[in-house]
N, C-alpha and C. Protein backbone atom coordinates (compact mmCIF):
# COMPACT_ATOMS: atom_id res chain seq x y z
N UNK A 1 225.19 29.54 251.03
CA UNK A 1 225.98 28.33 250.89
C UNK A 1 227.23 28.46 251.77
N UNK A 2 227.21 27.72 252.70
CA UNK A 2 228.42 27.49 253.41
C UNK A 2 230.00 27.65 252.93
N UNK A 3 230.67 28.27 253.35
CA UNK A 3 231.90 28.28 252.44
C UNK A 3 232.78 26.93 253.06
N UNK A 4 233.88 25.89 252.20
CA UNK A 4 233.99 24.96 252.08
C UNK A 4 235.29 24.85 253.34
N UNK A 5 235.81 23.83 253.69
CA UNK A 5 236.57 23.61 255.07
C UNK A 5 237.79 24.48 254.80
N UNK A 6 238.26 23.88 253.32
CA UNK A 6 240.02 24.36 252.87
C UNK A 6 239.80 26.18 252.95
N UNK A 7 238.15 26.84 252.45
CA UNK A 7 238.58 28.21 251.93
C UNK A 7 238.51 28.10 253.77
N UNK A 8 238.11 28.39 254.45
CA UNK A 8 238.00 28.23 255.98
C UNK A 8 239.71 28.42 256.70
N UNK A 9 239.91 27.39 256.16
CA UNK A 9 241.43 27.30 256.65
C UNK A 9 242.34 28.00 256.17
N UNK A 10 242.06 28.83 255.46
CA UNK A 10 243.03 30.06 254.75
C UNK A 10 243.97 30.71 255.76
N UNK A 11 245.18 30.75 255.84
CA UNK A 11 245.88 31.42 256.67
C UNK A 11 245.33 33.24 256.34
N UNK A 12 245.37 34.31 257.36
CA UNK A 12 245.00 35.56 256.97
C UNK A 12 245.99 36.23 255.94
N UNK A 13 247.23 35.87 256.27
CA UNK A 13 247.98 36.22 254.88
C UNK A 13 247.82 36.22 253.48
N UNK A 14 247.02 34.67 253.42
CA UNK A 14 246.64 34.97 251.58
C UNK A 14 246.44 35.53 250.87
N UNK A 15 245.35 36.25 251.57
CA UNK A 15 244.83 37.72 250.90
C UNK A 15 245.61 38.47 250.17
N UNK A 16 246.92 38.62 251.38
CA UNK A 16 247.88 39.90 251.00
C UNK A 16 249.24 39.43 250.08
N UNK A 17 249.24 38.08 249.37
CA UNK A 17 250.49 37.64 248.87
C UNK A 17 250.04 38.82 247.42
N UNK A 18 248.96 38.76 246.73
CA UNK A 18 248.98 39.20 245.18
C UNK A 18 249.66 40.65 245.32
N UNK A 19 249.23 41.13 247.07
CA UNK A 19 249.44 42.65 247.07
C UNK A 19 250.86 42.82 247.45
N UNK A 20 251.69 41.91 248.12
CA UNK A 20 253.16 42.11 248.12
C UNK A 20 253.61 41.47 246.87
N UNK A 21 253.49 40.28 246.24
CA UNK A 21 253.93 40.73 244.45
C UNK A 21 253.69 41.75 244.07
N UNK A 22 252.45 42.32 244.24
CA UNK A 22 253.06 43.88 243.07
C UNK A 22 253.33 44.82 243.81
N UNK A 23 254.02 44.94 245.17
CA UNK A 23 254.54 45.72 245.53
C UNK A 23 256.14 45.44 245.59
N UNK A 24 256.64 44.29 245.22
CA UNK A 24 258.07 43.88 244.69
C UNK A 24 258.30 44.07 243.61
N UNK A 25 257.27 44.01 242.90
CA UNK A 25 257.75 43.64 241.17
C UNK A 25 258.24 45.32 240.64
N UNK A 26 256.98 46.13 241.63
CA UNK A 26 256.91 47.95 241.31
C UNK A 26 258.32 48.08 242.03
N UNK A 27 259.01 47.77 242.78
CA UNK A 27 259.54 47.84 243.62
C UNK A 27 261.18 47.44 242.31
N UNK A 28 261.10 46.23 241.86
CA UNK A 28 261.95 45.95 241.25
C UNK A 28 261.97 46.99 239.55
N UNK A 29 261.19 46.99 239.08
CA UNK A 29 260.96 47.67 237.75
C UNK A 29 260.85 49.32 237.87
N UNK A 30 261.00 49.84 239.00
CA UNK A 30 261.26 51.51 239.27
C UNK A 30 262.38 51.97 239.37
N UNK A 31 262.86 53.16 238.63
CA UNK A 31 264.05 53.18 238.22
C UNK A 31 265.18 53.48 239.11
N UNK A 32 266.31 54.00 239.89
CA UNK A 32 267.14 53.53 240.34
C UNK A 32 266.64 55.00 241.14
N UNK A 33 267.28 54.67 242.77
CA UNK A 33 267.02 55.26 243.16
C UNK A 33 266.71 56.82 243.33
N UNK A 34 266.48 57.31 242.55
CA UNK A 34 266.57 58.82 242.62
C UNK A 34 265.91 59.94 243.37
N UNK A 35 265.41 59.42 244.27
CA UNK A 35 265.17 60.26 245.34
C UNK A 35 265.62 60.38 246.39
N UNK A 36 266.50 59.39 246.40
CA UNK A 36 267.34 59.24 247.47
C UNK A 36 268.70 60.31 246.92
N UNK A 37 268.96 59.96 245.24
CA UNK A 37 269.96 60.59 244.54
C UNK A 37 269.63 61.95 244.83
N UNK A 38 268.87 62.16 244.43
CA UNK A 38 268.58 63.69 244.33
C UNK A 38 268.80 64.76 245.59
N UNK A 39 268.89 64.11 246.62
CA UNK A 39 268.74 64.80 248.10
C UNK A 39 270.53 64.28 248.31
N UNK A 40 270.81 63.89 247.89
CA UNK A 40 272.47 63.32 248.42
C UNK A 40 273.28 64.36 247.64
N UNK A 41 274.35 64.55 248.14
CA UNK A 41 275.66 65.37 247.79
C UNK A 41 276.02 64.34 246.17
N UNK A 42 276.65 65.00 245.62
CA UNK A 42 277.76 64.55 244.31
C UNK A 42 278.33 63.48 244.31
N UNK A 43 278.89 63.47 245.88
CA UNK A 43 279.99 62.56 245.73
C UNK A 43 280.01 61.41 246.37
N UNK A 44 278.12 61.37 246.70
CA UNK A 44 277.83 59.70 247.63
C UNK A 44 276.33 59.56 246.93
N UNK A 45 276.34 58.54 245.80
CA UNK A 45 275.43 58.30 245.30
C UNK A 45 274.99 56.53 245.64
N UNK A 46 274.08 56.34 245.74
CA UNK A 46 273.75 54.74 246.38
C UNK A 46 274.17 53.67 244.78
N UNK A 47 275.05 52.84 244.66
CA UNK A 47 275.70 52.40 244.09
C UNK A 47 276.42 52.67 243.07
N UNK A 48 277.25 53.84 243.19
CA UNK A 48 277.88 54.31 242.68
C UNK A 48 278.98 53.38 241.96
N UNK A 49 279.59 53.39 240.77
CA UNK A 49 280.29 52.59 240.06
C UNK A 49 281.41 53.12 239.70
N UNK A 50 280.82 54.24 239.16
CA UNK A 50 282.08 55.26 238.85
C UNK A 50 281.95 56.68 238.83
N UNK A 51 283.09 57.49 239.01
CA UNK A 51 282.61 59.00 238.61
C UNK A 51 284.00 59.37 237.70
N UNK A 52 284.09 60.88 237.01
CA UNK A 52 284.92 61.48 236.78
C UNK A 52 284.29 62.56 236.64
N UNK A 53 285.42 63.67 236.72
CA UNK A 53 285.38 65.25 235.91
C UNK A 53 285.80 65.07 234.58
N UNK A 54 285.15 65.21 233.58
CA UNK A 54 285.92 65.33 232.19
C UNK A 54 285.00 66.52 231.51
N UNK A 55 286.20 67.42 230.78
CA UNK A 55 285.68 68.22 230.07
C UNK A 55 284.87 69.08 231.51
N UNK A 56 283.41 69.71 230.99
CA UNK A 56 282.84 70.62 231.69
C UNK A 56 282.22 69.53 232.56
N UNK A 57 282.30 68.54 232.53
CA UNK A 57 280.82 67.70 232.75
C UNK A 57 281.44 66.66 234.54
N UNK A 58 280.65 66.87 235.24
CA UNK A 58 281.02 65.78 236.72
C UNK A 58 279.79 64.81 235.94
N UNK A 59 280.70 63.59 236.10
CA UNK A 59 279.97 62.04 235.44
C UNK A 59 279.88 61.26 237.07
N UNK A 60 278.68 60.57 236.94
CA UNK A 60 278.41 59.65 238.19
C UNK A 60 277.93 58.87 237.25
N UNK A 61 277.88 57.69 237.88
CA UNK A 61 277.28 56.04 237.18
C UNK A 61 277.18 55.30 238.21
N UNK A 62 275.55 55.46 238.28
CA UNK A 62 275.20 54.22 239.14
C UNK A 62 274.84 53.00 238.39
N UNK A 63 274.59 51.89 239.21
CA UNK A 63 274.09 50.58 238.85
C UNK A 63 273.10 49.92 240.00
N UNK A 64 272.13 49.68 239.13
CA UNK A 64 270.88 48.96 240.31
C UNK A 64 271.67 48.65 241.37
N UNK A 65 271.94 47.21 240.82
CA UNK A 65 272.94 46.46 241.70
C UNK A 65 274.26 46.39 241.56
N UNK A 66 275.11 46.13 242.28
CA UNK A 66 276.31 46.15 242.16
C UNK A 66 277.27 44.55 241.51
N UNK A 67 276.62 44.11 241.64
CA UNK A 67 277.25 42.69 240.69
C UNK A 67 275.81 42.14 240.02
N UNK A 68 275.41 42.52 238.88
CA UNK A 68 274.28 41.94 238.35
C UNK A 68 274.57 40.57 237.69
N UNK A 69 273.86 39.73 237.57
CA UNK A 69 273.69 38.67 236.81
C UNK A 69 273.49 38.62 235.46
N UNK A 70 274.31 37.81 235.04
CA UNK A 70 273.99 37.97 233.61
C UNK A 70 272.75 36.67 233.08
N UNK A 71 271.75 37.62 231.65
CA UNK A 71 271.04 37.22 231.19
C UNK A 71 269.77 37.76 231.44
N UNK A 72 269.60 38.65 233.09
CA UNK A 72 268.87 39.00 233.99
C UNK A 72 269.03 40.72 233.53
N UNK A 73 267.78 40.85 233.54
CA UNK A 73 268.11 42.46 233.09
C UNK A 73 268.19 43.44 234.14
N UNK A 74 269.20 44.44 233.71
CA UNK A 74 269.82 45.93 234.89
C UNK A 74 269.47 46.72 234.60
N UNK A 75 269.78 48.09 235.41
CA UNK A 75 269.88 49.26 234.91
C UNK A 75 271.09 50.28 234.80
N UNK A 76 271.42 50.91 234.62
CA UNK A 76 272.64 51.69 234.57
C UNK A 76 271.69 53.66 234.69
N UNK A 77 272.40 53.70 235.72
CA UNK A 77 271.53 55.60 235.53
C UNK A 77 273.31 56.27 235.62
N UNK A 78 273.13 57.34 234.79
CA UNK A 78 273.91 58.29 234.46
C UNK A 78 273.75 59.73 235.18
N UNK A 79 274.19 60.04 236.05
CA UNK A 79 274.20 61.70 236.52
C UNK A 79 274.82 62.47 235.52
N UNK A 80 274.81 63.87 235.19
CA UNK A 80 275.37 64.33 234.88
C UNK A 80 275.52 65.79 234.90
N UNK A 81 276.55 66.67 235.62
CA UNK A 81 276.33 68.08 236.29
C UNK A 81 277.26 69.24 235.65
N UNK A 82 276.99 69.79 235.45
CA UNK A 82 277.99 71.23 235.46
C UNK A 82 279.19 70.60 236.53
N UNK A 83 280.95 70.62 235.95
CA UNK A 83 281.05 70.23 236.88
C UNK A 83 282.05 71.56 238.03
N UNK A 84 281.98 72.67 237.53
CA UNK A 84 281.87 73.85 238.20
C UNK A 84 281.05 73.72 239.35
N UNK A 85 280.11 74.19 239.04
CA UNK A 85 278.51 74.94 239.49
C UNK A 85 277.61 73.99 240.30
N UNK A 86 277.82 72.09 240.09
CA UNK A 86 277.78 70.97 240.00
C UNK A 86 276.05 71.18 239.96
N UNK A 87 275.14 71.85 238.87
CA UNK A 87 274.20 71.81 238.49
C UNK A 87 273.80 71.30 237.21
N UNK A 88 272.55 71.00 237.14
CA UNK A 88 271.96 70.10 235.56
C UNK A 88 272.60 71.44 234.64
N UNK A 89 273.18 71.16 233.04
CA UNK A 89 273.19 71.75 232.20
C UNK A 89 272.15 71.74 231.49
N UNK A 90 272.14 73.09 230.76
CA UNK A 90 271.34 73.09 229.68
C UNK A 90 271.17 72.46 228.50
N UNK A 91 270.29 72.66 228.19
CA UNK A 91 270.56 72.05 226.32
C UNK A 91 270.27 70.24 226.28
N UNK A 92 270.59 69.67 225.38
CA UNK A 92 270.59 68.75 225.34
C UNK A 92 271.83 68.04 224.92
N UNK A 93 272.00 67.04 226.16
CA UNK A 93 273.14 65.84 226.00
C UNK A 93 272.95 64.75 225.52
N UNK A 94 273.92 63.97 224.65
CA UNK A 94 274.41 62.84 224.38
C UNK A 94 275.12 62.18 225.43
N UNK A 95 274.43 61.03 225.78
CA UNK A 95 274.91 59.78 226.91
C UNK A 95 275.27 58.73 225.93
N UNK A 96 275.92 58.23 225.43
CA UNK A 96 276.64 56.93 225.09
C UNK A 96 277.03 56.15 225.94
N UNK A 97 276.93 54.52 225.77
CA UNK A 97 277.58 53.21 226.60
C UNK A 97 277.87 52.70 225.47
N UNK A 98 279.19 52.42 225.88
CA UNK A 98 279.75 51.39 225.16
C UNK A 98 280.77 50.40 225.97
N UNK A 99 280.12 49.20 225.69
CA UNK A 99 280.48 48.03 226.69
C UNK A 99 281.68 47.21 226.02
N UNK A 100 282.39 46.60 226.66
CA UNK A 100 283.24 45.30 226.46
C UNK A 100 283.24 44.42 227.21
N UNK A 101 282.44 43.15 226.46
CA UNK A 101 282.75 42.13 227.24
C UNK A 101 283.54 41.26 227.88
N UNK A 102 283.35 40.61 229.11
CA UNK A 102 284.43 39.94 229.70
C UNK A 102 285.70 39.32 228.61
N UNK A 103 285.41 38.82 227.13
CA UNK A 103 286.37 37.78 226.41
C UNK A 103 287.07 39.27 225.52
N UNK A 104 286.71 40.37 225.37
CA UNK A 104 287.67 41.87 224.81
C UNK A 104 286.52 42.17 224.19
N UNK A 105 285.61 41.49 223.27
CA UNK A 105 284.87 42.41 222.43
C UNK A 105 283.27 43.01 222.92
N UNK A 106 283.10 44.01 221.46
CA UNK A 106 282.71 45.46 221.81
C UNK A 106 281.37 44.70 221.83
N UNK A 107 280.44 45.17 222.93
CA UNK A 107 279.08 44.86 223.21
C UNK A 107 278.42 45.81 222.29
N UNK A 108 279.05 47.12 221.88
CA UNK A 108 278.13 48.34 221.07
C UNK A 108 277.72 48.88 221.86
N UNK A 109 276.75 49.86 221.11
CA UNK A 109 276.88 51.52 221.69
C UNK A 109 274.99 50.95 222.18
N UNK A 110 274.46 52.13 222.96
CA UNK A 110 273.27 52.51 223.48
C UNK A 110 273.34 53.86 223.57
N UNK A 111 272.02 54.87 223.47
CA UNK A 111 272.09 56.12 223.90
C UNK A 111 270.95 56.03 225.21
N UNK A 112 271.50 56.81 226.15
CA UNK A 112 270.47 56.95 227.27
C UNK A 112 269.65 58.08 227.10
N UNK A 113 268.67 58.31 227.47
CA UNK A 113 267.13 58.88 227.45
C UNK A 113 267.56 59.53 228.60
N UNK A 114 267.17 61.00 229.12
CA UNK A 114 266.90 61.81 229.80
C UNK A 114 265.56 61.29 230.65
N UNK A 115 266.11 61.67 231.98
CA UNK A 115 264.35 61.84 232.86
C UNK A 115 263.77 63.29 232.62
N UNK A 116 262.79 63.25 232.55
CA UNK A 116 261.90 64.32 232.22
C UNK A 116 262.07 65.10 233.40
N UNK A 117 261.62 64.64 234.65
CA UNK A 117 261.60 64.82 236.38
C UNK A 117 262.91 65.47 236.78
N UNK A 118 264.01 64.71 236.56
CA UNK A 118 265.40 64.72 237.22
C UNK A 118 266.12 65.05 235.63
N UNK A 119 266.36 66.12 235.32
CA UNK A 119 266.87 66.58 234.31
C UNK A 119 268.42 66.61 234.09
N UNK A 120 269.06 66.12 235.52
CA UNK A 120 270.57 65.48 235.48
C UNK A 120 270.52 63.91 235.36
N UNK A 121 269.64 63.28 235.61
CA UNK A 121 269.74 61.83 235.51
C UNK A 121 269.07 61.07 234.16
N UNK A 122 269.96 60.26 233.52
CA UNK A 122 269.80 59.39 231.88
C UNK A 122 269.91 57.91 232.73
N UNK A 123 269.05 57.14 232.52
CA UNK A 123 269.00 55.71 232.03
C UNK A 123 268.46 54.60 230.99
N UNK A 124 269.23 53.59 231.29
CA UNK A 124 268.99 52.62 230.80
C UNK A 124 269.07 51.38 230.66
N UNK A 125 268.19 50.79 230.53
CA UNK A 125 267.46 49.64 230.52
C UNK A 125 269.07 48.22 230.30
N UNK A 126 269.82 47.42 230.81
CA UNK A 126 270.90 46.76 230.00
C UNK A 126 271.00 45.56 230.26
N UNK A 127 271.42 44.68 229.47
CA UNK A 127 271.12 43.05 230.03
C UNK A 127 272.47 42.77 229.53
N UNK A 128 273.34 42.39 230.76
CA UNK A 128 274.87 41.79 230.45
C UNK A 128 274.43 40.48 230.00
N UNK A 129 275.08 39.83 228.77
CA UNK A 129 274.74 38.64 228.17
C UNK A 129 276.06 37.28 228.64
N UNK A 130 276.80 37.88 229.58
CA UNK A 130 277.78 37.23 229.90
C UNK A 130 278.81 37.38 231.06
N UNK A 131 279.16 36.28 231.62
CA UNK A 131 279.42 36.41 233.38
C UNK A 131 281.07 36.79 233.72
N UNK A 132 281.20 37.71 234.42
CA UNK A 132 282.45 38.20 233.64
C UNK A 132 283.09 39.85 233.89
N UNK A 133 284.27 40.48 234.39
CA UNK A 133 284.26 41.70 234.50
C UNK A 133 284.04 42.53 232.73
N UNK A 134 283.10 43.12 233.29
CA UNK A 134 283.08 44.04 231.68
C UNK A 134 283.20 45.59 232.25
N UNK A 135 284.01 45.91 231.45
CA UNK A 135 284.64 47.32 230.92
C UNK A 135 283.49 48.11 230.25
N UNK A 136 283.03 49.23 230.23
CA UNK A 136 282.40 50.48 229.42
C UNK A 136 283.33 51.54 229.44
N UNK A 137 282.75 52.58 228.81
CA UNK A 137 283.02 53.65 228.74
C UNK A 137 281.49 54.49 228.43
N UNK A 138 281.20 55.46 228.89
CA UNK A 138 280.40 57.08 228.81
C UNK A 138 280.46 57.70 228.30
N UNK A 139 280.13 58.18 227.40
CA UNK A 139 280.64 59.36 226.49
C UNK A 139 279.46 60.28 226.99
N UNK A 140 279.67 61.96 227.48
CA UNK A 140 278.98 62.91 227.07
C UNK A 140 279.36 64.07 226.19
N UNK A 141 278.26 64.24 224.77
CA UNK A 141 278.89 65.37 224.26
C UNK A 141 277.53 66.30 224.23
N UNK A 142 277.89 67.43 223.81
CA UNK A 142 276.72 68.55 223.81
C UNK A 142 277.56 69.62 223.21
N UNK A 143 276.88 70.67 223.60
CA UNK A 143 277.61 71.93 223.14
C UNK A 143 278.55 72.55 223.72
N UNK A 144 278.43 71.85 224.97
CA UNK A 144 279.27 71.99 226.11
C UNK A 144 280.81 71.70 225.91
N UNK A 145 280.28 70.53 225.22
CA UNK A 145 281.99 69.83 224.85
C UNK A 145 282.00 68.38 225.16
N UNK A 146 283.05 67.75 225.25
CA UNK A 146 283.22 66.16 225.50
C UNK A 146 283.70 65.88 226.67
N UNK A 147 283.16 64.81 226.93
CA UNK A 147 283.95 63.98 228.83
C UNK A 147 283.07 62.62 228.40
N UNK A 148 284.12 61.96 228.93
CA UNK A 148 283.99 60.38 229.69
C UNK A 148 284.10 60.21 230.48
N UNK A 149 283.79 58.82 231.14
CA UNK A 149 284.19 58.23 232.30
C UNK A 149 284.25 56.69 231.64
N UNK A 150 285.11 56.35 232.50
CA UNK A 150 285.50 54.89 232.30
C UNK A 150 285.22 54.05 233.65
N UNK A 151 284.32 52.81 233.39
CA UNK A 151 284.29 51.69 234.79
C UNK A 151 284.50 50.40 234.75
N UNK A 152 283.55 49.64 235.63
CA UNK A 152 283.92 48.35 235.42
C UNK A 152 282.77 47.80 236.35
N UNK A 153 282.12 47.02 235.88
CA UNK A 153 280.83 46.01 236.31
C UNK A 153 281.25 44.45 236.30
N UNK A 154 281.07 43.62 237.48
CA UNK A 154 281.53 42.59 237.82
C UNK A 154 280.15 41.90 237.57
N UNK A 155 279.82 40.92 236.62
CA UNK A 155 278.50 40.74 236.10
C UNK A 155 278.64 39.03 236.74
N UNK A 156 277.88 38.24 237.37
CA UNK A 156 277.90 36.86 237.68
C UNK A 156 276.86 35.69 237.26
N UNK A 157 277.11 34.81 237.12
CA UNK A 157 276.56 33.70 236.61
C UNK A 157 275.51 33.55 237.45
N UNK A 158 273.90 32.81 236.38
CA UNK A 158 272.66 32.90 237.08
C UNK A 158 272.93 31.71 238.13
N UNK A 159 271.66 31.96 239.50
CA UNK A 159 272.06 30.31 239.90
C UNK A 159 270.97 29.78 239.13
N UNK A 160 271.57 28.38 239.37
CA UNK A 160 271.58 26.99 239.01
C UNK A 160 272.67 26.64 238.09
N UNK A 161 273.24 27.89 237.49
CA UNK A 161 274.45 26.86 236.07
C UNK A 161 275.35 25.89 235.96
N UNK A 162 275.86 25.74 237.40
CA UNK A 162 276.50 25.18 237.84
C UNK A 162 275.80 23.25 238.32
N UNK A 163 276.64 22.46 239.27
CA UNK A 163 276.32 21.20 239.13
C UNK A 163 275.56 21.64 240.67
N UNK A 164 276.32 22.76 241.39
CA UNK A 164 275.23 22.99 243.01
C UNK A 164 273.80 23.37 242.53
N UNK A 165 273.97 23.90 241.65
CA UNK A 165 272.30 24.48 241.28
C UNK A 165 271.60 23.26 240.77
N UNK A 166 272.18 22.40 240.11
CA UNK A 166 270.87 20.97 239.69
C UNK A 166 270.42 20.68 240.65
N UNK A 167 271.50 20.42 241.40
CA UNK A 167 271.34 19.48 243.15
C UNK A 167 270.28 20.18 243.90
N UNK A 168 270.30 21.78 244.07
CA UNK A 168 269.27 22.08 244.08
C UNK A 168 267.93 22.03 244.02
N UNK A 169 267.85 22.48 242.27
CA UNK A 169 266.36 22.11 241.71
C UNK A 169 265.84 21.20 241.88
N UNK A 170 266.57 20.02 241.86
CA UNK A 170 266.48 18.85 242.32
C UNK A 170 266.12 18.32 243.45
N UNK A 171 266.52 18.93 244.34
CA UNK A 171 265.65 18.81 245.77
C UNK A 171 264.56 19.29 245.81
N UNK A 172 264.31 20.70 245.10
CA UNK A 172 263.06 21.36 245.15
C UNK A 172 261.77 20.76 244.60
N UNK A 173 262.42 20.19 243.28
CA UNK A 173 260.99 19.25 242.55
C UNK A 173 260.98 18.11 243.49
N UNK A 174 262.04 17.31 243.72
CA UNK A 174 261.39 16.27 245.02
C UNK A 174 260.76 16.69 246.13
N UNK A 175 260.65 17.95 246.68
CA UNK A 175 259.96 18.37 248.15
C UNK A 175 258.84 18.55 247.30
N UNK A 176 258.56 18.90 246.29
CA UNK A 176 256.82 19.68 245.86
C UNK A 176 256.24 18.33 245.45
N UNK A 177 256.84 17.15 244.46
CA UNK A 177 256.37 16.02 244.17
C UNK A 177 255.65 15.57 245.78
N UNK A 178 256.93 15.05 247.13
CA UNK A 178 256.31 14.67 248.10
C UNK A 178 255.20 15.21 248.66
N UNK A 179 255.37 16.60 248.78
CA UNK A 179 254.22 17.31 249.49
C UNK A 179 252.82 17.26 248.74
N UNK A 180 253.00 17.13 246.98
CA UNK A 180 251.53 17.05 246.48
C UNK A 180 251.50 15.60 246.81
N UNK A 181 251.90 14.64 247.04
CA UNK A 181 251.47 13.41 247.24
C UNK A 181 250.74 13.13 249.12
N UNK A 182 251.57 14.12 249.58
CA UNK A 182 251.16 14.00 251.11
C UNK A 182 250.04 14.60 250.92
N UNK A 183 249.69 16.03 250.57
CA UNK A 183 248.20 16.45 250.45
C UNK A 183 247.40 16.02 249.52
N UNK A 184 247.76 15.03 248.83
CA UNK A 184 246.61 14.52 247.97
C UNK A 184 245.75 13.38 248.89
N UNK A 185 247.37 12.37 249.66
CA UNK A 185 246.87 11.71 250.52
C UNK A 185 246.30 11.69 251.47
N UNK A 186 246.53 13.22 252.35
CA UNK A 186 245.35 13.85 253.53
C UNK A 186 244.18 13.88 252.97
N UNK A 187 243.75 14.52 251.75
CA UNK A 187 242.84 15.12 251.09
C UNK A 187 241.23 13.63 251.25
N UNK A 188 242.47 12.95 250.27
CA UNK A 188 241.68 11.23 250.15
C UNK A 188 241.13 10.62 251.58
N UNK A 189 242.08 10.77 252.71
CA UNK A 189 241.72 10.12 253.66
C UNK A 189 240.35 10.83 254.53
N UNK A 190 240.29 12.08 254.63
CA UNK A 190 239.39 13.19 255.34
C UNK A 190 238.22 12.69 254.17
N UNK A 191 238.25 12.53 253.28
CA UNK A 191 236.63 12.63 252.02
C UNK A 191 236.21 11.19 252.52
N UNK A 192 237.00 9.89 252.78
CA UNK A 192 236.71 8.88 253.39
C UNK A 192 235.78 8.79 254.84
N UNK A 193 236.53 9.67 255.48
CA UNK A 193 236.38 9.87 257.00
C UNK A 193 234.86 10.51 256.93
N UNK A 194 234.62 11.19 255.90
CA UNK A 194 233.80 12.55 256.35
C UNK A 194 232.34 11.96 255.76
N UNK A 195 231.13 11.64 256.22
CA UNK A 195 229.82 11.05 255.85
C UNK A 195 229.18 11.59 254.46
């Protein structure tokens, strides 16, 4: 059976759109860079947010991105080194976040999870619920002893919230309305044309 005019006309790309979605999505949902981290010095980590020495402990804090959106979910990864020796410690650490939102109050605590792989690096998963500079703090304790670090994440409003973003969408559903009406109307005229 003949294959039909439209599958015919397939641009060669089609094929490959399902395979660059899931090579974005893997791309977006893999955790923050750490292989890049891991080969870099201490003191140049790819979006670095904040660091300190406190207590025994050198604190780094990255962030996926550097101004995330709120509502839209982030990540936050935690280094954390001997900060002598500037090697993984032993034992097991306590990572605490505790956030404040842009208006003063306390977002609450999270504990971060250890990588199994990268035994200096803790993340986790965080969805700022509001657009806005927010304040945290880090807590690490262990046997080691206590250190913080203190930062600050500039979190921004999704688009469209605004009156530019209707105007937007708004154009967008009018270009897809026209265009299904233009290819419905090619469609009709060629089935006419065609014996």
């Amino acid at each position: 059976m003949p294959a039909s005019p439209s599958a015919r006309r397939r641009p060669p790309f089609a094929r490959l759109l399902p395979f660059l979605f899931l090579i974005a999505v893997a791309f977006l949902l893999s955790p923050a860079p750490l292989a890049r981290a891991q080969a870099t010095p201490a003191a140049d980590l790819p979006n670095q947010n904040a660091r300190a020495v406190s207590g025994p402990y050198d604190i780094t804090v990255v962030t996926r991105v550097k101004r995330p959106t709120a509502g839209l979910g982030s990540r936050i990864t935690v280094r954390v080194l001997d900060a002598k020796i500037q090697q993984p410690l032993e034992g097991d650490l306590d990572i605490v976040f505790i956030g404040v939102r842009p208006d003063g109050t306390t977002a609450g605590r999270v504990e971060f999870p250890q990588f199994v792989a990268f035994p200096e690096f803790y993340e986790y998963p965080i969805t700022f619920n509001k657009a806005g500079a927010w304040r945290y703090t880090i807590a690490v304790e262990s046997a080691h002893g206590l250190g913080t670090v203190d930062g600050e994440v500039e979190v921004v409003e999704p688009p469209g919230t605004g009156g530019g973003g209707a105007a937007v969408w708004g154009a967008v559903i009018v270009i897809l309305i026209v265009g299904a009406f233009l290819l419905y109307r090619s469609n009709s005229r060629r089935a006419k044309s065609s014996p």
